[in-house]
Protein backbone atom coordinates (compact mmCIF):
# COMPACT_ATOMS: atom_id res chain seq x y z
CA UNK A 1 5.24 27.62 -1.95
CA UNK A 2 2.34 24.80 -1.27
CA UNK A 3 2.82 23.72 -4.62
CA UNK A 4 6.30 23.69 -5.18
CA UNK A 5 6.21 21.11 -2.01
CA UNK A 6 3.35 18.78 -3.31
CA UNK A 7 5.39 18.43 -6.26
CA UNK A 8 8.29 17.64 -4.02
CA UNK A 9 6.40 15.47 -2.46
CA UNK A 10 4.99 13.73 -5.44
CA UNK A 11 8.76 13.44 -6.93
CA UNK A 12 10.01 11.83 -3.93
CA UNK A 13 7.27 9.12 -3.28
CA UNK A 14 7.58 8.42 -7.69
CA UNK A 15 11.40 8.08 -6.83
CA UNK A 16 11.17 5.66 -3.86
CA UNK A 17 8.41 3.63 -5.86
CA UNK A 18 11.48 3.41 -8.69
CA UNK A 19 14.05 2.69 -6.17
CA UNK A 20 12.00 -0.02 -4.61
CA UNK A 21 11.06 -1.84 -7.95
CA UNK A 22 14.43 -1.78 -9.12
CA UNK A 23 15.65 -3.04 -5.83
CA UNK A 24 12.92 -5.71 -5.96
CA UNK A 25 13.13 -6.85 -9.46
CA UNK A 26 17.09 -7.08 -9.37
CA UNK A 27 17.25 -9.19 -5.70
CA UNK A 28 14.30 -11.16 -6.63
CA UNK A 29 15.90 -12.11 -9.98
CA UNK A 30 19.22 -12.99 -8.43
CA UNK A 31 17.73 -14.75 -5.66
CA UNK A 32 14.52 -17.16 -7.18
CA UNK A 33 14.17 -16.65 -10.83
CA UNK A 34 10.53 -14.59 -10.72
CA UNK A 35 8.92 -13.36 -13.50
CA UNK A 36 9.85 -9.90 -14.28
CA UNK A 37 7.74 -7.32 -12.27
CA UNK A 38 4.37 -6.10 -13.80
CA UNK A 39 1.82 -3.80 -12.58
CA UNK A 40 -1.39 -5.74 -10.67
CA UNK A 41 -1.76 -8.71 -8.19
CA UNK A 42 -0.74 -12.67 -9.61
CA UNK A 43 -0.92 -15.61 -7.38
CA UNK A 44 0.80 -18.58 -8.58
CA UNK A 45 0.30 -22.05 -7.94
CA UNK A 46 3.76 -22.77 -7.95
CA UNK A 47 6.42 -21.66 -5.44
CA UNK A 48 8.93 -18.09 -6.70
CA UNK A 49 6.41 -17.22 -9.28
CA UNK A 50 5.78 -20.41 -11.09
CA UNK A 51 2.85 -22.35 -12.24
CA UNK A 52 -0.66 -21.21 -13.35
CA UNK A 53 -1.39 -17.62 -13.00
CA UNK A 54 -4.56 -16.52 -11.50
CA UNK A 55 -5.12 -12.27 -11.46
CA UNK A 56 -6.86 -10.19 -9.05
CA UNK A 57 -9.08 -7.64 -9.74
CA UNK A 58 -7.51 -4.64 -7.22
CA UNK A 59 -10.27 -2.53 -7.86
CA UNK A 60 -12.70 -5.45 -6.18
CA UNK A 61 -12.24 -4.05 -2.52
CA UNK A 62 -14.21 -6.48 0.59
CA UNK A 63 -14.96 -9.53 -2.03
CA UNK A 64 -13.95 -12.89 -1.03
CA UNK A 65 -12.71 -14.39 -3.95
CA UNK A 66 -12.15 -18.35 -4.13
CA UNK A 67 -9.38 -19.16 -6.33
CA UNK A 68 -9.49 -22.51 -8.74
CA UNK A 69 -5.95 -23.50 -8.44
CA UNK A 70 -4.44 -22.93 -4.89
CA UNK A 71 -2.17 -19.74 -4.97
CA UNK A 72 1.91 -20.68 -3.17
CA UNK A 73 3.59 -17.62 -4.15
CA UNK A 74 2.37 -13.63 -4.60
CA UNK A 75 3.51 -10.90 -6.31
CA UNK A 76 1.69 -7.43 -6.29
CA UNK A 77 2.58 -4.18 -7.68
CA UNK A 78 -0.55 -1.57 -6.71
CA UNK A 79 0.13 2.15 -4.99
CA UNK A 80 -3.49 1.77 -3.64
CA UNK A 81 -4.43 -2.10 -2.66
CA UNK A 82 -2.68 -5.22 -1.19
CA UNK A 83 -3.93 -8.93 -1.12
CA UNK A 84 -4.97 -10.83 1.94
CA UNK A 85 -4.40 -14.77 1.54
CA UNK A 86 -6.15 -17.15 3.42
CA UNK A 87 -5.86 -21.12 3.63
CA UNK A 88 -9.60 -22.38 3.71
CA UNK A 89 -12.04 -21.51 1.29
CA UNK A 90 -14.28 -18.63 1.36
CA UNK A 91 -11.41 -16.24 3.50
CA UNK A 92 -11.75 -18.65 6.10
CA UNK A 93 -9.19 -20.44 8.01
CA UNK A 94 -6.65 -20.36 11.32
CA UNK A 95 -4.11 -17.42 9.52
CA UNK A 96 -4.23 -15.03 7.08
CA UNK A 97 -1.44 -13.58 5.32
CA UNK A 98 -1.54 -10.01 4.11
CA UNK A 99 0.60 -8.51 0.93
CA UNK A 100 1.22 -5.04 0.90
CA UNK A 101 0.81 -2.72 -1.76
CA UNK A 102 4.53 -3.87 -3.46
CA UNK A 103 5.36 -7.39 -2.75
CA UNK A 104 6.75 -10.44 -4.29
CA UNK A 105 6.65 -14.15 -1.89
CA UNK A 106 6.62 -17.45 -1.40
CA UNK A 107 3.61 -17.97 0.76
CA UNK A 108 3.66 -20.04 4.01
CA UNK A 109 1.06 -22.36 3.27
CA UNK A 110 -1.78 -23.14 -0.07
CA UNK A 111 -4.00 -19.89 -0.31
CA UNK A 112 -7.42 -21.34 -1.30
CA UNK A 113 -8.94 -17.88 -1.23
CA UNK A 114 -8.44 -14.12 -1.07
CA UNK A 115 -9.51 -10.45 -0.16
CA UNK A 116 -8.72 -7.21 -1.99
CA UNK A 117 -8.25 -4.64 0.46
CA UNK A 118 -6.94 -0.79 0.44
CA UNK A 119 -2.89 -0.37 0.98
């Protein structure tokens, strides 16, 4: 009986990760013209998914990570890690902005840096 319910379990989270990805990809492609989703973290340097690319390593939890090219939009696809944006250099700065683990934005403001941290 415990295992017949993990599996449940496991079967329902895999089918709201589907449902959500779908959901994402088709409103996001209607709405701004993103790239198609793709598993990982990309910041671009350009607004709805545009620009230079820059990729970050989700398995690099706690470093602060200075990015070449200021990042304006975000799109991460990770069961396990989210990105944490912030304005200055070195994760410095007034605000922060945090991802989640399945996300695809327009950020508020040029992220000069960033932080991997668990989801």
């Amino acid at each position: 009986m415990f295992t017949s319910r993990t599996r449940l379990r496991g079967a329902s989270a895999a089918a709201a990760m589907t449902v959500a990805l779908i959901g994402l990809g088709a409103g996001a492609a209607n709405a701004a013209d993103w790239p198609p989703l793709r598993e990982g973290a990309h910041l671009y340097s350009g607004t709805h998914g545009t620009g230079t690319v820059s990729t970050a390593d989700l398995n690099d939890f706690g470093t602060c990570h200075t990015l070449s090219v200021p990042a304006r939009s975000v799109q991460v696809v990770s069961g396990s890690a989210s990105v944490v944006l912030y304005p200055g250099r070195g994760c410095t700065g007034a605000s922060a902005w945090a991802s989640g683990s399945l996300a695809q934005s327009d950020l508020p403001w040029a992220a000069l840096s960033y932080r991997v941290v668990p989801a």
